[in-house]
Protein backbone atom coordinates (compact mmCIF):
# COMPACT_ATOMS: atom_id res chain seq x y z
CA UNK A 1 0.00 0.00 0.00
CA UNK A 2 1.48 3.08 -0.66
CA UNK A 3 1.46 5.38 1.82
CA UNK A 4 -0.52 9.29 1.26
CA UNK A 5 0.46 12.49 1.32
CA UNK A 6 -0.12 14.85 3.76
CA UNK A 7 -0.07 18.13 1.46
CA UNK A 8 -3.14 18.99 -0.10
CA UNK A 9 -3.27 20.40 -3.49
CA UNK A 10 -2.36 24.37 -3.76
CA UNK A 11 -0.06 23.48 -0.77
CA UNK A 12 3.52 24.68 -1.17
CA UNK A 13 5.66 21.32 -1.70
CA UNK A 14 7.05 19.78 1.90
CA UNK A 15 10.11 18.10 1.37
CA UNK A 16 12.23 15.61 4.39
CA UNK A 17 15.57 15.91 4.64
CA UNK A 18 18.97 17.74 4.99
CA UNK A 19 22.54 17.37 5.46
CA UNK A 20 23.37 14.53 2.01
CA UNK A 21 24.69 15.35 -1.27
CA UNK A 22 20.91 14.14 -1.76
CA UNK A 23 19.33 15.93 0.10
CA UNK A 24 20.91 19.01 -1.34
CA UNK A 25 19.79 18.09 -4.62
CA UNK A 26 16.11 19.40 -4.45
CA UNK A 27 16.81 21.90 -1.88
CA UNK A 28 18.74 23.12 -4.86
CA UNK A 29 16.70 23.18 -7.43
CA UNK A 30 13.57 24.83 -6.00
CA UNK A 31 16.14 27.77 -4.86
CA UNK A 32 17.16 27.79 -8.64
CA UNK A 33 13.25 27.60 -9.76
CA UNK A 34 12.39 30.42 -7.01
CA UNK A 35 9.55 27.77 -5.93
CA UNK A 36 8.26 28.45 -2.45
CA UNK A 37 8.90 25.14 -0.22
CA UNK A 38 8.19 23.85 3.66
CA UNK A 39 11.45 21.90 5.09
CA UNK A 40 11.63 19.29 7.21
CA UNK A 41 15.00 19.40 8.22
CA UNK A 42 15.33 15.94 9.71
CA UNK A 43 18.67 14.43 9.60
CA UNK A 44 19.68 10.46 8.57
CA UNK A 45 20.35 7.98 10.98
CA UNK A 46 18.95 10.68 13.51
CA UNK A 47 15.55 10.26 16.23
CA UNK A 48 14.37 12.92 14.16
CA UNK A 49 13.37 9.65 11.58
CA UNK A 50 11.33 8.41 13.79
CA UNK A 51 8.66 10.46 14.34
CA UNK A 52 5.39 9.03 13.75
CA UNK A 53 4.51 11.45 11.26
CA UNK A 54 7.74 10.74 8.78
CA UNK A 55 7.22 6.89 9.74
CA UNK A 56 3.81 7.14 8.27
CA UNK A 57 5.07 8.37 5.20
CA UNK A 58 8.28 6.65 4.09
CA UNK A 59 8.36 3.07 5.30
CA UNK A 60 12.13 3.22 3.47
CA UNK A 61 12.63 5.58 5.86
CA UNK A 62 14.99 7.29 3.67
CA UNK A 63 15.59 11.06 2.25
CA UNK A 64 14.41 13.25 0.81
CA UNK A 65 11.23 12.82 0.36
CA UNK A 66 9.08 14.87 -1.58
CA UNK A 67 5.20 15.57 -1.09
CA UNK A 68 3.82 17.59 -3.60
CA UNK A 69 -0.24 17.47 -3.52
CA UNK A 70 -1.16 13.93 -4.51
CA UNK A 71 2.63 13.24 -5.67
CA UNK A 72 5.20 11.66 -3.25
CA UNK A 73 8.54 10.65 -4.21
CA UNK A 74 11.58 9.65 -2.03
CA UNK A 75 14.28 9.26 -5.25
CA UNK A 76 16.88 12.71 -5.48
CA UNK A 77 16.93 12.09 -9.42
CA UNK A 78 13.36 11.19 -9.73
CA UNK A 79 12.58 14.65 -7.50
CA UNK A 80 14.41 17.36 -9.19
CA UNK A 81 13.30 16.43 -12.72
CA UNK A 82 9.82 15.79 -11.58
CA UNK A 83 10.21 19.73 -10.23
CA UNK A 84 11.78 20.39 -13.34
CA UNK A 85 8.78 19.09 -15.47
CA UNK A 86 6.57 20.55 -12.78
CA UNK A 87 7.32 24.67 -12.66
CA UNK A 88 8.89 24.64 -16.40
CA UNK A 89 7.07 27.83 -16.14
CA UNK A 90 9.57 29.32 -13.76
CA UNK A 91 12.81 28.23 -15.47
CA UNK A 92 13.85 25.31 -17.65
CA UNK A 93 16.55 23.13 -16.78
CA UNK A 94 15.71 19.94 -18.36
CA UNK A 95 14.30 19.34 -22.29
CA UNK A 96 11.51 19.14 -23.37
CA UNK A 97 10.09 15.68 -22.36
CA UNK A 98 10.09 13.21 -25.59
CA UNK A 99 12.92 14.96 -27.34
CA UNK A 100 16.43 13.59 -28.73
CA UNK A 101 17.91 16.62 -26.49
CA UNK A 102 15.76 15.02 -23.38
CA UNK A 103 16.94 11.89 -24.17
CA UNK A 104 20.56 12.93 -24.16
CA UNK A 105 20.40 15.24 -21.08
CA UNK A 106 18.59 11.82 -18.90
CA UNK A 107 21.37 9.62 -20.12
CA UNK A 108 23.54 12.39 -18.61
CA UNK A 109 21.40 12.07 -15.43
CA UNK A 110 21.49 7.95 -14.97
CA UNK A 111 24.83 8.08 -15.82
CA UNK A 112 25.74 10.50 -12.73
CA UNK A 113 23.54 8.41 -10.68
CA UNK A 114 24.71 4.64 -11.51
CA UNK A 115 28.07 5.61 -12.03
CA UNK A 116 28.90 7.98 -10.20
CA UNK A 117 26.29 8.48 -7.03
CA UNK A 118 26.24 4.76 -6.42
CA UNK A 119 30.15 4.39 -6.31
CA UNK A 120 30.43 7.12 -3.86
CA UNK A 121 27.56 5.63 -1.26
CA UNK A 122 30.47 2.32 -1.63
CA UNK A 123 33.03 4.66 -0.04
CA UNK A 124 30.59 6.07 2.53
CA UNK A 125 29.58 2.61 3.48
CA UNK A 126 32.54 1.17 3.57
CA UNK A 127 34.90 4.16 5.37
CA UNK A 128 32.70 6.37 6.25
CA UNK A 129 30.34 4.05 8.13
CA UNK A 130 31.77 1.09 9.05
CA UNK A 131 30.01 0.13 12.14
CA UNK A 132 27.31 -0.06 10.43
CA UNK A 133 28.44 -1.71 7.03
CA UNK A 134 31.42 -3.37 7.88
CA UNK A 135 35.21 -2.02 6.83
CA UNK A 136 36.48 -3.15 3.48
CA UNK A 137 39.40 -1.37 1.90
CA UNK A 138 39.72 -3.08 -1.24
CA UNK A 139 35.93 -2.03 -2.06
CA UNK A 140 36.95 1.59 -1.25
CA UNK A 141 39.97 1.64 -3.32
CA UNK A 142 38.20 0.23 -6.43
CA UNK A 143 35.20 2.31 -6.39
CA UNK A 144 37.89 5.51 -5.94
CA UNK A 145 39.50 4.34 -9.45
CA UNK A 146 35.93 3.80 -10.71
CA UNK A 147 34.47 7.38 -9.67
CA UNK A 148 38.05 9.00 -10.96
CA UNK A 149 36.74 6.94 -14.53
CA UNK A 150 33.55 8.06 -14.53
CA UNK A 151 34.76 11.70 -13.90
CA UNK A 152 37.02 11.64 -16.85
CA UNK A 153 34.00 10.52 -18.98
CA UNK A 154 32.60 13.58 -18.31
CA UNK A 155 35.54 15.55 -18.07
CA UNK A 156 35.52 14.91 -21.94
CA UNK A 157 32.11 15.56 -22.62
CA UNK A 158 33.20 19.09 -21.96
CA UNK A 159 36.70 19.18 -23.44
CA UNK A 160 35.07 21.31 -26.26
CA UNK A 161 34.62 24.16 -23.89
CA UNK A 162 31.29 24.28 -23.19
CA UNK A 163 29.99 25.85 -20.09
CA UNK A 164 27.76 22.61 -18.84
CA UNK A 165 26.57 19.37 -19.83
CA UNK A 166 24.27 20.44 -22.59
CA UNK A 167 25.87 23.27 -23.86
CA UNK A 168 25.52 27.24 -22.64
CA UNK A 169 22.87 25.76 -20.02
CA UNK A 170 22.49 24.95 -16.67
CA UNK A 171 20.20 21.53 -16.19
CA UNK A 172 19.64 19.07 -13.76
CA UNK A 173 22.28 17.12 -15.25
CA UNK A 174 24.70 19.71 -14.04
CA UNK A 175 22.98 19.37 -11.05
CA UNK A 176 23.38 15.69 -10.07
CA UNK A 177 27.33 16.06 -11.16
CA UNK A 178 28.11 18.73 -9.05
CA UNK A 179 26.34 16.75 -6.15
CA UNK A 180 28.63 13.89 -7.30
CA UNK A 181 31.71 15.41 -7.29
CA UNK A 182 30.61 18.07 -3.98
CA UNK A 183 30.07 14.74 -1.99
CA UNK A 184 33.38 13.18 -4.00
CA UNK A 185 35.45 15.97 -2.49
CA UNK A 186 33.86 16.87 0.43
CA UNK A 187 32.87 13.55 2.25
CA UNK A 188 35.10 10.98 0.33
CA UNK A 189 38.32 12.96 -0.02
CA UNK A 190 38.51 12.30 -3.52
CA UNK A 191 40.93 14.80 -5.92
CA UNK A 192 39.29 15.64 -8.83
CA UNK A 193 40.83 15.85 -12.35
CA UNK A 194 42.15 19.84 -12.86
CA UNK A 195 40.38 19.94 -16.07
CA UNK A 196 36.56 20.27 -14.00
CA UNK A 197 38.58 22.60 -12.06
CA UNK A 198 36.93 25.50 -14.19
CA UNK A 199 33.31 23.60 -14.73
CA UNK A 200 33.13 23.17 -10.41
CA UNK A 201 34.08 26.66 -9.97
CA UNK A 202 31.43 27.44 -12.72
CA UNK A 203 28.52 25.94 -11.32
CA UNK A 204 29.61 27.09 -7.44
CA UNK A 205 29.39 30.63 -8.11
CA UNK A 206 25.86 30.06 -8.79
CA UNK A 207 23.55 31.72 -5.83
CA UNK A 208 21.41 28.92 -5.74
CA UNK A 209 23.89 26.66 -5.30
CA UNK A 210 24.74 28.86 -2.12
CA UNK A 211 21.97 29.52 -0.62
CA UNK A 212 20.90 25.98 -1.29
CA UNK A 213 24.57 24.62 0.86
CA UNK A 214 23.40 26.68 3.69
CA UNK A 215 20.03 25.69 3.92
CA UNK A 216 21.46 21.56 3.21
CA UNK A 217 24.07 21.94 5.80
CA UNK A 218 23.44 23.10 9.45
CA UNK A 219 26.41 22.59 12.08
CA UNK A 220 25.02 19.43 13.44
CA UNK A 221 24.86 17.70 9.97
CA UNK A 222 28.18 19.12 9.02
CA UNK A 223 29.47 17.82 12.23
CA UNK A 224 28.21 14.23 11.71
CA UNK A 225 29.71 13.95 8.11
CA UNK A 226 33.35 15.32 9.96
CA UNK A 227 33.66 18.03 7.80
CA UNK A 228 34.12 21.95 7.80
CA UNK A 229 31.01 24.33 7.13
CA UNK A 230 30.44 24.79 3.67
CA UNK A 231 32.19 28.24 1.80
């Protein structure tokens, strides 16, 4: 059965979560879209998860979650291009849906997620939290040489100078890489190649992006990942 959300239509959307590279991820975007939003700035692996209320809604009991009228969804991706579909009329940062540039800007998007997100969460797991997942060093050294591959894929996608992804725009493919390679740097002490050196500093400057790290990443979350406050 799956379970209902508690927004009502006309409601701003409510989204769970803060203090992950996916969390950030919608928190993001609806700063970039300018889209009114309630927070829930529960933590993971926090008491704060266990509130009746959040228990009701995500039996995963994972974030983010997004409630948005009769739409709940508790996938990063599958949030911020849902928003993107959703308030097209406040800024466009995916294709149009059904389009060969759609197509090309998703494949963009599973490819930062499968081959990039995924390989990170190994590290986390596996150094990060290994009282809970059990220590393995080997797994963490492969999936750092697999990320570092995956990075140089898309360091060549734009060899040709282009500003992002897709060209002279920002999208939610930008979006989910600089999550990737935020968390990469940030949490999993990864060095990136020099050549995104320009494309990170690109897509930081953007105020979104700013306002979106503050919002994503109070002291207490910031304190359980180990790591400074965000710049």
């Amino acid at each position: 059965m799956t379970p209902t959300p508690s927004t009502a239509p006309g409601d701003p959307p409510r989204l769970w979560g803060v203090g992950t590279g996916r969390t950030l991820r919608p928190i993001w975007l609806l700063h970039e879209l300018d889209v009114a939003f309630e927070l829930r700035p529960i933590l993971t692996r926090t008491a704060s998860m266990q509130t009746p209320e959040f228990q009701a809604l995500s039996g995963r009991g994972k974030i983010p979650l997004l409630e948005d009228g009769d739409v709940m969804i508790g996938e990063s991706a599958a949030i911020v291009l849902y928003l993107a579909d959703r308030f097209r009329d406040r800024g466009v940062f995916a294709p149009e849906p059904g389009t060969p540039e759609r197509a090309q800007h998703d494949e963009l998007c599973w490819f930062a997620m499968t081959e990039m997100d995924a390989i990170l969460y190994t590290i986390r797991r596996h150094e990060g939290l290994p009282e809970i997942y059990g220590a393995s060093r080997v797994a963490v050294e492969a999936a750092r040489e697999y990320f570092l591959r995956s990075a140089a894929e898309m360091e060549r996608r734009l060899s040709d100078g282009r500003s992002y992804l897709q060209g002279d725009e920002f999208s939610v493919a930008d979006l989910l890489l600089k999550t990737c390679l935020d968390w990469a740097v940030m949490v999993c002490k990864i060095e990136l190649p020099a050549a995104l050196g320009g494309y990170f500093g690109l897509v930081s400057a953007r105020p979104a992006y700013t306002l979106a790290m503050k919002t994503n990443f109070p002291p207490e979350a910031l304190a359980a990942l180990g790591v400074g406050g965000p710049s």
